[in-house]
N, C-alpha and C. Protein backbone atom coordinates (compact mmCIF):
# COMPACT_ATOMS: atom_id res chain seq x y z
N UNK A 1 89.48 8.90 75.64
CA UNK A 1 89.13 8.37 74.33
C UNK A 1 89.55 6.91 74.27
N UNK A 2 88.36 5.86 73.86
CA UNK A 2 88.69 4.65 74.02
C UNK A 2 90.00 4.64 72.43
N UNK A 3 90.56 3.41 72.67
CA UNK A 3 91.45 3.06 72.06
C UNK A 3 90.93 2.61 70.35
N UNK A 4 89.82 2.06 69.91
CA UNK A 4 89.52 1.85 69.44
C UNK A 4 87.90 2.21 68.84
N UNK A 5 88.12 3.95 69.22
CA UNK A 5 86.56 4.33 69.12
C UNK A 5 86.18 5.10 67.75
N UNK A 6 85.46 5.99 67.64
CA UNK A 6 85.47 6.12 66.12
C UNK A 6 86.20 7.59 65.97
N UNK A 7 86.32 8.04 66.79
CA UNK A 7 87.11 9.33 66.74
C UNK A 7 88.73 8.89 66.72
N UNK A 8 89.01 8.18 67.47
CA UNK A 8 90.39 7.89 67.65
C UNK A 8 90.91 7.10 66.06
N UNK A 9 90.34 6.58 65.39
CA UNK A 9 90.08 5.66 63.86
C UNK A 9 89.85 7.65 63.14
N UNK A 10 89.47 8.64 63.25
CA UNK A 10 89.06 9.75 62.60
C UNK A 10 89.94 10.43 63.10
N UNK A 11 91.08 10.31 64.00
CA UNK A 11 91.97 11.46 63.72
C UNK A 11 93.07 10.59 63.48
N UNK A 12 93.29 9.41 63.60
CA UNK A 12 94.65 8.57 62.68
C UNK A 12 94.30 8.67 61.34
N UNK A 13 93.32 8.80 60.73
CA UNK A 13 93.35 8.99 59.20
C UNK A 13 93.64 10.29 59.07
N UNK A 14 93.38 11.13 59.96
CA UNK A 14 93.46 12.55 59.10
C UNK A 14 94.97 12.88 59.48
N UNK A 15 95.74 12.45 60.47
CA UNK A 15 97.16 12.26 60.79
C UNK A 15 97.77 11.88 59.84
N UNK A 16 97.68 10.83 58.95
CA UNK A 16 97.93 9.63 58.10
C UNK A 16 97.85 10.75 56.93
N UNK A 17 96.53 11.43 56.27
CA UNK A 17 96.54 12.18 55.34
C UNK A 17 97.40 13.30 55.49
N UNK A 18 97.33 14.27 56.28
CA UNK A 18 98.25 14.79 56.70
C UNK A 18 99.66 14.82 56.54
N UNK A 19 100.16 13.44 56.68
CA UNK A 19 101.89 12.97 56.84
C UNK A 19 101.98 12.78 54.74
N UNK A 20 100.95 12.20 54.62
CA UNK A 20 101.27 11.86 52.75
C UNK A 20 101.26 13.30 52.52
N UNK A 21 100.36 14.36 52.44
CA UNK A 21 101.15 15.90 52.01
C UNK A 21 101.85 16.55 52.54
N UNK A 22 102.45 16.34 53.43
CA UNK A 22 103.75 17.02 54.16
C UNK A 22 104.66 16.44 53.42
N UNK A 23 104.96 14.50 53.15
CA UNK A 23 106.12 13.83 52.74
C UNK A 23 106.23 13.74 51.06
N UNK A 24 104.85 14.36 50.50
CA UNK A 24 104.89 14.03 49.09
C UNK A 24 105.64 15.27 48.20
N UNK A 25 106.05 16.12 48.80
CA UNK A 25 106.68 16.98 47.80
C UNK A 25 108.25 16.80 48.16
N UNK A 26 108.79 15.97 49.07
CA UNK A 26 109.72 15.62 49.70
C UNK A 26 110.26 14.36 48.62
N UNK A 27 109.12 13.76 48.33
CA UNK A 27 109.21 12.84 47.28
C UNK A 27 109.81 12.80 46.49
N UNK A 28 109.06 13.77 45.81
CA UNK A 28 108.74 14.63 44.31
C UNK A 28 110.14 15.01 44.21
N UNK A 29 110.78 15.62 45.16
CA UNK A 29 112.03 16.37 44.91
C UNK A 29 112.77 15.62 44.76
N UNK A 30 113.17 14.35 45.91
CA UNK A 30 114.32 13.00 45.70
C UNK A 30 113.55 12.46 44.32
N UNK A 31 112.75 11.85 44.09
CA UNK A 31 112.52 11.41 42.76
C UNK A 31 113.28 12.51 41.47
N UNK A 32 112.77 13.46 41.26
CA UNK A 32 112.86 14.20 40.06
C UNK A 32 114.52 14.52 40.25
N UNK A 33 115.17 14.65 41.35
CA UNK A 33 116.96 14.94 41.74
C UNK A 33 117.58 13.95 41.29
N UNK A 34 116.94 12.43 41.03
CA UNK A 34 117.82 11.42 40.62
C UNK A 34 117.81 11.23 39.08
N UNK A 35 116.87 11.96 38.71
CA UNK A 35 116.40 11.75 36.58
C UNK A 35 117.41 12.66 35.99
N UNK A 36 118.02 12.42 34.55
CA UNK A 36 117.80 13.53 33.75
C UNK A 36 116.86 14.41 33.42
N UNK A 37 117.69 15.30 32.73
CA UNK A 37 116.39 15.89 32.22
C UNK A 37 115.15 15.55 31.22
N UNK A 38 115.83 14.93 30.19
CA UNK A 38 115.34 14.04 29.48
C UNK A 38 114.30 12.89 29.94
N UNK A 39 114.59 12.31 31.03
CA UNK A 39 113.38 11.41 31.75
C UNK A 39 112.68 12.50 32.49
N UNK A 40 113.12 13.51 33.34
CA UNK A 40 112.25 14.40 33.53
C UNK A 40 110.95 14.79 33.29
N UNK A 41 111.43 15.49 31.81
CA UNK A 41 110.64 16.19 31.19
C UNK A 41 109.22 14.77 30.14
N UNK A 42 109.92 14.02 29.87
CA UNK A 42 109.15 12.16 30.05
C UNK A 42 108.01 11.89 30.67
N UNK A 43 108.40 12.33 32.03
CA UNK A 43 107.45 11.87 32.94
C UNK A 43 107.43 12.23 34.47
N UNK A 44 106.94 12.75 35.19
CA UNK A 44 107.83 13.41 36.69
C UNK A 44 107.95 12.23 37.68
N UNK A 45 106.55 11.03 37.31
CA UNK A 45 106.51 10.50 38.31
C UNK A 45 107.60 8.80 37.76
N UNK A 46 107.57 8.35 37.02
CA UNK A 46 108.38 7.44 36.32
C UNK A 46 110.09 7.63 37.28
N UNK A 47 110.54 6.79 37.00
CA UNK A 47 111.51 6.04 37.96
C UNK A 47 113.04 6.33 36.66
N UNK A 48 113.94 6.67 37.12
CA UNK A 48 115.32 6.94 36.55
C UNK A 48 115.82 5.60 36.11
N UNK A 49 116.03 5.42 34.92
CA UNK A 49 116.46 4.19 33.88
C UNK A 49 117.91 3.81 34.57
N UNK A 50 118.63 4.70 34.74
CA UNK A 50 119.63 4.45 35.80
C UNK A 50 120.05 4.77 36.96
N UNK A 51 119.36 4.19 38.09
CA UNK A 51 119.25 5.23 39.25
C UNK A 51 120.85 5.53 40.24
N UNK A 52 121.47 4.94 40.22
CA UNK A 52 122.71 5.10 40.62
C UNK A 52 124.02 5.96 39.74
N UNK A 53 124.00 6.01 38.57
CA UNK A 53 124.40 6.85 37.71
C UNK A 53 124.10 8.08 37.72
N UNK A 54 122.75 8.05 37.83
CA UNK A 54 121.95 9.77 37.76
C UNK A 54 121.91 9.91 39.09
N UNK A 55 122.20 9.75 40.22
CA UNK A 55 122.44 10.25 41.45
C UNK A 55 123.75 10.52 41.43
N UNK A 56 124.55 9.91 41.18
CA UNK A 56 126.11 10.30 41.46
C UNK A 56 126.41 12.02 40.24
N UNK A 57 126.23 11.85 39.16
CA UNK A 57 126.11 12.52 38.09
C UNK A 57 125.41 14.00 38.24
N UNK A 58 123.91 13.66 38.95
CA UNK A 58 122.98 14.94 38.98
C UNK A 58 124.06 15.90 40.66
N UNK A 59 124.24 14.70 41.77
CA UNK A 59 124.34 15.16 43.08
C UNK A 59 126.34 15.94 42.80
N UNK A 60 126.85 15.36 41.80
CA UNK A 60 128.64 15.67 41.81
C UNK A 60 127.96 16.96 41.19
N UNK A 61 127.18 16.96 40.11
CA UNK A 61 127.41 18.40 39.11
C UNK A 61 126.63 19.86 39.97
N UNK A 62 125.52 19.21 40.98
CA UNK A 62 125.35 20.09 41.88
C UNK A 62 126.55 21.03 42.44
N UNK A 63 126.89 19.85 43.22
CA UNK A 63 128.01 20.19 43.84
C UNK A 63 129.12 21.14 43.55
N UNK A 64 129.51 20.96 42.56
CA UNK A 64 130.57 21.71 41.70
C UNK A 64 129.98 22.96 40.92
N UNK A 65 128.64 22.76 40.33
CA UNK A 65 128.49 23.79 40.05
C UNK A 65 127.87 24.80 40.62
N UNK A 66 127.05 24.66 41.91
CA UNK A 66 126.44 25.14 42.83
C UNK A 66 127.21 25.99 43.90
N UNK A 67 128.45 25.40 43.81
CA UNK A 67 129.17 25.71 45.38
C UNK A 67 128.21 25.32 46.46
N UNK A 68 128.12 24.25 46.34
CA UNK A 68 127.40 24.03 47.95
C UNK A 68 127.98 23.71 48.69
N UNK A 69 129.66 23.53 48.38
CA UNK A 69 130.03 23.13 49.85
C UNK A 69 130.40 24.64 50.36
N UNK A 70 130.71 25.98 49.70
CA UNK A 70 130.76 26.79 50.50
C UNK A 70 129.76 27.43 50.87
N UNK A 71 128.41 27.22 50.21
CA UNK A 71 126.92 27.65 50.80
C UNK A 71 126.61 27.18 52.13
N UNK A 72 127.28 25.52 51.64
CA UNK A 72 126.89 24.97 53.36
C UNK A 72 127.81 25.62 54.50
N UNK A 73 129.22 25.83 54.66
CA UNK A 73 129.92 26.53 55.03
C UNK A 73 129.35 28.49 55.88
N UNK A 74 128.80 28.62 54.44
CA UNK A 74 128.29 30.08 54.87
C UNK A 74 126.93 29.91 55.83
N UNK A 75 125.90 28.69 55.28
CA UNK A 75 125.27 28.82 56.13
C UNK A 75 125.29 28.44 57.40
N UNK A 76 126.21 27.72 58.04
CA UNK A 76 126.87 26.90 59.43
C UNK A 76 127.44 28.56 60.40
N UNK A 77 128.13 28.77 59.69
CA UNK A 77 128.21 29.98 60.48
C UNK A 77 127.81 30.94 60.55
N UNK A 78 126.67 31.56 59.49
CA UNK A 78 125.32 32.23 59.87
C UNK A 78 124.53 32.18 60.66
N UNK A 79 123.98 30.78 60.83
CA UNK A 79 123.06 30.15 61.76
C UNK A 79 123.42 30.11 62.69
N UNK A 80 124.56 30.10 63.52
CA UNK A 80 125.26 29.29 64.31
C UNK A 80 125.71 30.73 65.20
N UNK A 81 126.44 31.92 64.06
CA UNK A 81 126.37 33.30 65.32
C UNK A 81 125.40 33.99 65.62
N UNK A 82 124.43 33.70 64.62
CA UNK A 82 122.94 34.03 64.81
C UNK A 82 122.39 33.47 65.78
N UNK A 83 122.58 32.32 65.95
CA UNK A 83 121.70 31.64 67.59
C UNK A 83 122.40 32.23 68.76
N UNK A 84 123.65 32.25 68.53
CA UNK A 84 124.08 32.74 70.11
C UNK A 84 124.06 34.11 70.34
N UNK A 85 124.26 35.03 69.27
CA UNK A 85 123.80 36.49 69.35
C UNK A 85 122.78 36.70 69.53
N UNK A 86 121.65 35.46 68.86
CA UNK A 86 119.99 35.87 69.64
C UNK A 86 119.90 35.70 71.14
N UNK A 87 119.72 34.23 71.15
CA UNK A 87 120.12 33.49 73.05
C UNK A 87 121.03 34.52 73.84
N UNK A 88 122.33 35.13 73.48
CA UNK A 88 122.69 35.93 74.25
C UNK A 88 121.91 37.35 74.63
N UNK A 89 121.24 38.26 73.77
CA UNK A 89 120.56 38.79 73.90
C UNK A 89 119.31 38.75 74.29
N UNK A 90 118.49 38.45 73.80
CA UNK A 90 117.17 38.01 74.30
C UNK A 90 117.05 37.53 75.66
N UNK A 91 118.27 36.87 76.31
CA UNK A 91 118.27 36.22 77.67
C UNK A 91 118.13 37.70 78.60
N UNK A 92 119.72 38.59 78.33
CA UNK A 92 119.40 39.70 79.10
C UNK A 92 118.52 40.69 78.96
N UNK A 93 117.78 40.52 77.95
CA UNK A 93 116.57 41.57 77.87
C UNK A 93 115.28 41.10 78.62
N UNK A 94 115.11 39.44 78.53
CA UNK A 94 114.30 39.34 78.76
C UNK A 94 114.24 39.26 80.48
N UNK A 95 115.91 38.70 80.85
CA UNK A 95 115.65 39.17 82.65
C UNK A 95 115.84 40.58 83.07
N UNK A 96 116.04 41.24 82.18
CA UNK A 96 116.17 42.93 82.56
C UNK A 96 114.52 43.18 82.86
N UNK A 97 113.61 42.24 81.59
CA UNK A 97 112.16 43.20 81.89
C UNK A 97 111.34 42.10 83.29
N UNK A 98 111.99 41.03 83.30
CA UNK A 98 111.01 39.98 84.26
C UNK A 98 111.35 40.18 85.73
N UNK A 99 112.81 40.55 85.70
CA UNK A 99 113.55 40.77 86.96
C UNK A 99 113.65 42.65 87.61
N UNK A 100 113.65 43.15 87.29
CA UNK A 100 114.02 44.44 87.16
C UNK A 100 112.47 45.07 87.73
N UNK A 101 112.83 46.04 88.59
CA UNK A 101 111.59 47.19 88.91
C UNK A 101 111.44 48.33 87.93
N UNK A 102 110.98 47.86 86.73
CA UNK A 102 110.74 49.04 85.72
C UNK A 102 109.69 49.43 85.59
N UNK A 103 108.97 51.16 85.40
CA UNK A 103 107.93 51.04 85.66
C UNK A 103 107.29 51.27 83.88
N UNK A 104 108.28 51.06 82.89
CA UNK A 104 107.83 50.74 81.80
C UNK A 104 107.78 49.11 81.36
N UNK A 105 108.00 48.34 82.04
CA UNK A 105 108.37 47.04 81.67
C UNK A 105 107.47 46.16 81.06
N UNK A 106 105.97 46.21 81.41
CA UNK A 106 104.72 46.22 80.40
C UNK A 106 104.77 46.79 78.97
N UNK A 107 105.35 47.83 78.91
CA UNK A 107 104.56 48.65 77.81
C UNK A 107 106.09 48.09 76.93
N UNK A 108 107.10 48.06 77.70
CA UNK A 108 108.70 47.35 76.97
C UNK A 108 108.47 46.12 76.19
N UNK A 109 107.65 45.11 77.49
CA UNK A 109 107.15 43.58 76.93
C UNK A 109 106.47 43.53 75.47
N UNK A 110 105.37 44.72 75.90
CA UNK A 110 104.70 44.76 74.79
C UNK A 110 105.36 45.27 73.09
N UNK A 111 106.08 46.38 73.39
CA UNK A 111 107.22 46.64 72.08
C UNK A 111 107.25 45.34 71.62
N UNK A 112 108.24 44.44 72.62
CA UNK A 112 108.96 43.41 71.78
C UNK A 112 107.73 42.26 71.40
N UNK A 113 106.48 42.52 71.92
CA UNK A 113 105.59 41.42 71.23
C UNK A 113 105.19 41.98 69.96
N UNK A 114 104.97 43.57 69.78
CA UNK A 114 104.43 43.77 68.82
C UNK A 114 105.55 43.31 67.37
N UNK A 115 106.97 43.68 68.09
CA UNK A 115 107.85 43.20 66.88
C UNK A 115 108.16 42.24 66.50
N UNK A 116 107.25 40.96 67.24
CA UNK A 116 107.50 39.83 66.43
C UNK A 116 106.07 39.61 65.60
N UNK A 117 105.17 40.18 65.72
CA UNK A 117 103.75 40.57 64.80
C UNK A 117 104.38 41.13 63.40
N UNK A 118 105.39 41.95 63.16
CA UNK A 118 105.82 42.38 62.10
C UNK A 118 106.78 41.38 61.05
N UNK A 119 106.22 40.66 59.87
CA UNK A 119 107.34 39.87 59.41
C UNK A 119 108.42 39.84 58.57
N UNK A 120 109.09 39.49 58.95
CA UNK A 120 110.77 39.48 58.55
C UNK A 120 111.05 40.17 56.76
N UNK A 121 109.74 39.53 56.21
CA UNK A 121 110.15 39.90 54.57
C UNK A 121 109.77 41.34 54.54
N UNK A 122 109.28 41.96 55.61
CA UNK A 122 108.67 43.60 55.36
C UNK A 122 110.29 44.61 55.43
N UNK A 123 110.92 43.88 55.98
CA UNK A 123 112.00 44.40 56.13
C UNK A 123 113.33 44.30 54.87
N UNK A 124 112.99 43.36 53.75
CA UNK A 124 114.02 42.66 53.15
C UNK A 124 114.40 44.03 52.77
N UNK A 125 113.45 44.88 51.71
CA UNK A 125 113.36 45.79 50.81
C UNK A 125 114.89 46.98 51.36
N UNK A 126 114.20 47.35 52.62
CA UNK A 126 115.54 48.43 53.23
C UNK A 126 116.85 47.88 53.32
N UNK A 127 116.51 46.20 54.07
CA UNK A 127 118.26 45.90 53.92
C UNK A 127 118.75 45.84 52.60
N UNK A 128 118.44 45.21 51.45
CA UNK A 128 118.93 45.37 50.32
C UNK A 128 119.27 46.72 49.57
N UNK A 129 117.87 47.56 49.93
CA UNK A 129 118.84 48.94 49.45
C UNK A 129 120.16 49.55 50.70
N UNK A 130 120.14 49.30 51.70
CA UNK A 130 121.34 49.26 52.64
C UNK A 130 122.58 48.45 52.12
N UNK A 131 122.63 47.31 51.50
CA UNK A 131 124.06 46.77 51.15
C UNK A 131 124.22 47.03 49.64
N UNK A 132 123.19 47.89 48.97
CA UNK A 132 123.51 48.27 47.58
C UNK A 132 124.52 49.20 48.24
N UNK A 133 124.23 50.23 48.73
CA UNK A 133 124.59 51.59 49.36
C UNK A 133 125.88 51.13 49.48
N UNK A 134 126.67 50.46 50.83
CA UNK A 134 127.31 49.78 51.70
C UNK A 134 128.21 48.86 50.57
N UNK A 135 128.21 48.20 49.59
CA UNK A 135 128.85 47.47 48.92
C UNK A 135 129.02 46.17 49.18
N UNK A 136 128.43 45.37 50.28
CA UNK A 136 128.26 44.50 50.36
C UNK A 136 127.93 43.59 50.01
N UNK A 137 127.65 43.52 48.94
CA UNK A 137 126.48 41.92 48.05
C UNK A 137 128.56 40.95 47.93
N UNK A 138 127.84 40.00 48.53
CA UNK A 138 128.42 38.74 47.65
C UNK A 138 129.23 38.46 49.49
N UNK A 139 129.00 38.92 50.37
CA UNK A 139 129.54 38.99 51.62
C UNK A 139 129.13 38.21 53.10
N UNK A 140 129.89 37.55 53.75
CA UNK A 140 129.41 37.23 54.65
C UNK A 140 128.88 38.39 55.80
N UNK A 141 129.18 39.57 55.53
CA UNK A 141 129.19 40.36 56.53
C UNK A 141 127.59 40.78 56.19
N UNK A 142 126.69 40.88 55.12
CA UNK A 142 125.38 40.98 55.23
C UNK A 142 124.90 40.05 55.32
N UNK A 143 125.04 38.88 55.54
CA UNK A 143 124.31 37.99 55.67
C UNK A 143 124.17 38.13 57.58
């Protein structure tokens, strides 16, 4: 594709369009996080009368009233034994079926393809009635 042909000009615009609705609700969110509510509800797209005030103000009362620093906390080490409990597993399963003379190891492969066809929210319903049961809500241990 020449450098300057009409296709190459027809997929930088649609790249270009593309990047403005991916980045515009990204916007939307830092814009409307720095307003009151009062300018808010005003106007969504209009600009914060004091923008350094209402960032410090909106981002401290988050903070404090959110608990996000122990959300962030909970989620660091969610994510974090979650990757290596996956990576650790998945590694030996997957050289058990690539390496290994099994004469189910097709129909094994296939299990684990079909279970990533199945998605994650089909499942929420049972775990939640599982940590009603279990007593768990408010715990790192269901998460």
């Amino acid at each position: 594709m020449k450098r300057n042909s009409v296709s190459a000009w027809l997929v930088r615009i649609y790249l270009i369009l593309w990047s403005v609705i991916i980045l515009l609700p990204f916007a939307m969110l830092l814009l409307t996080s720095t307003k009151t509510s009062a300018e808010f509800y005003a106007g969504i797209w209009s600009l914060p009368k004091d923008f350094f005030s209402s960032v410090v103000s909106n981002y401290s009362a988050a903070w404090a009233k959110g608990n996000i620093g122990n959300n962030f906390i909970n989620t660091l080490i969610v994510s974090t034994v979650a990757l290596f409990l996956s990576l650790f597993l998945s590694s030996m399963v997957s050289y058990a079926i690539a390496r290994r003379k099994l004469r189910c190891a097709g129909k094994l492969s296939t299990l684990f393809l079909l279970g990533l066809l199945i998605p994650g929210m089909a499942g929420l319903t049972p775990m939640f009635i599982g940590a009603r049961f279990a007593h768990l809500f408010n715990t790192r241990t269901i998460l």
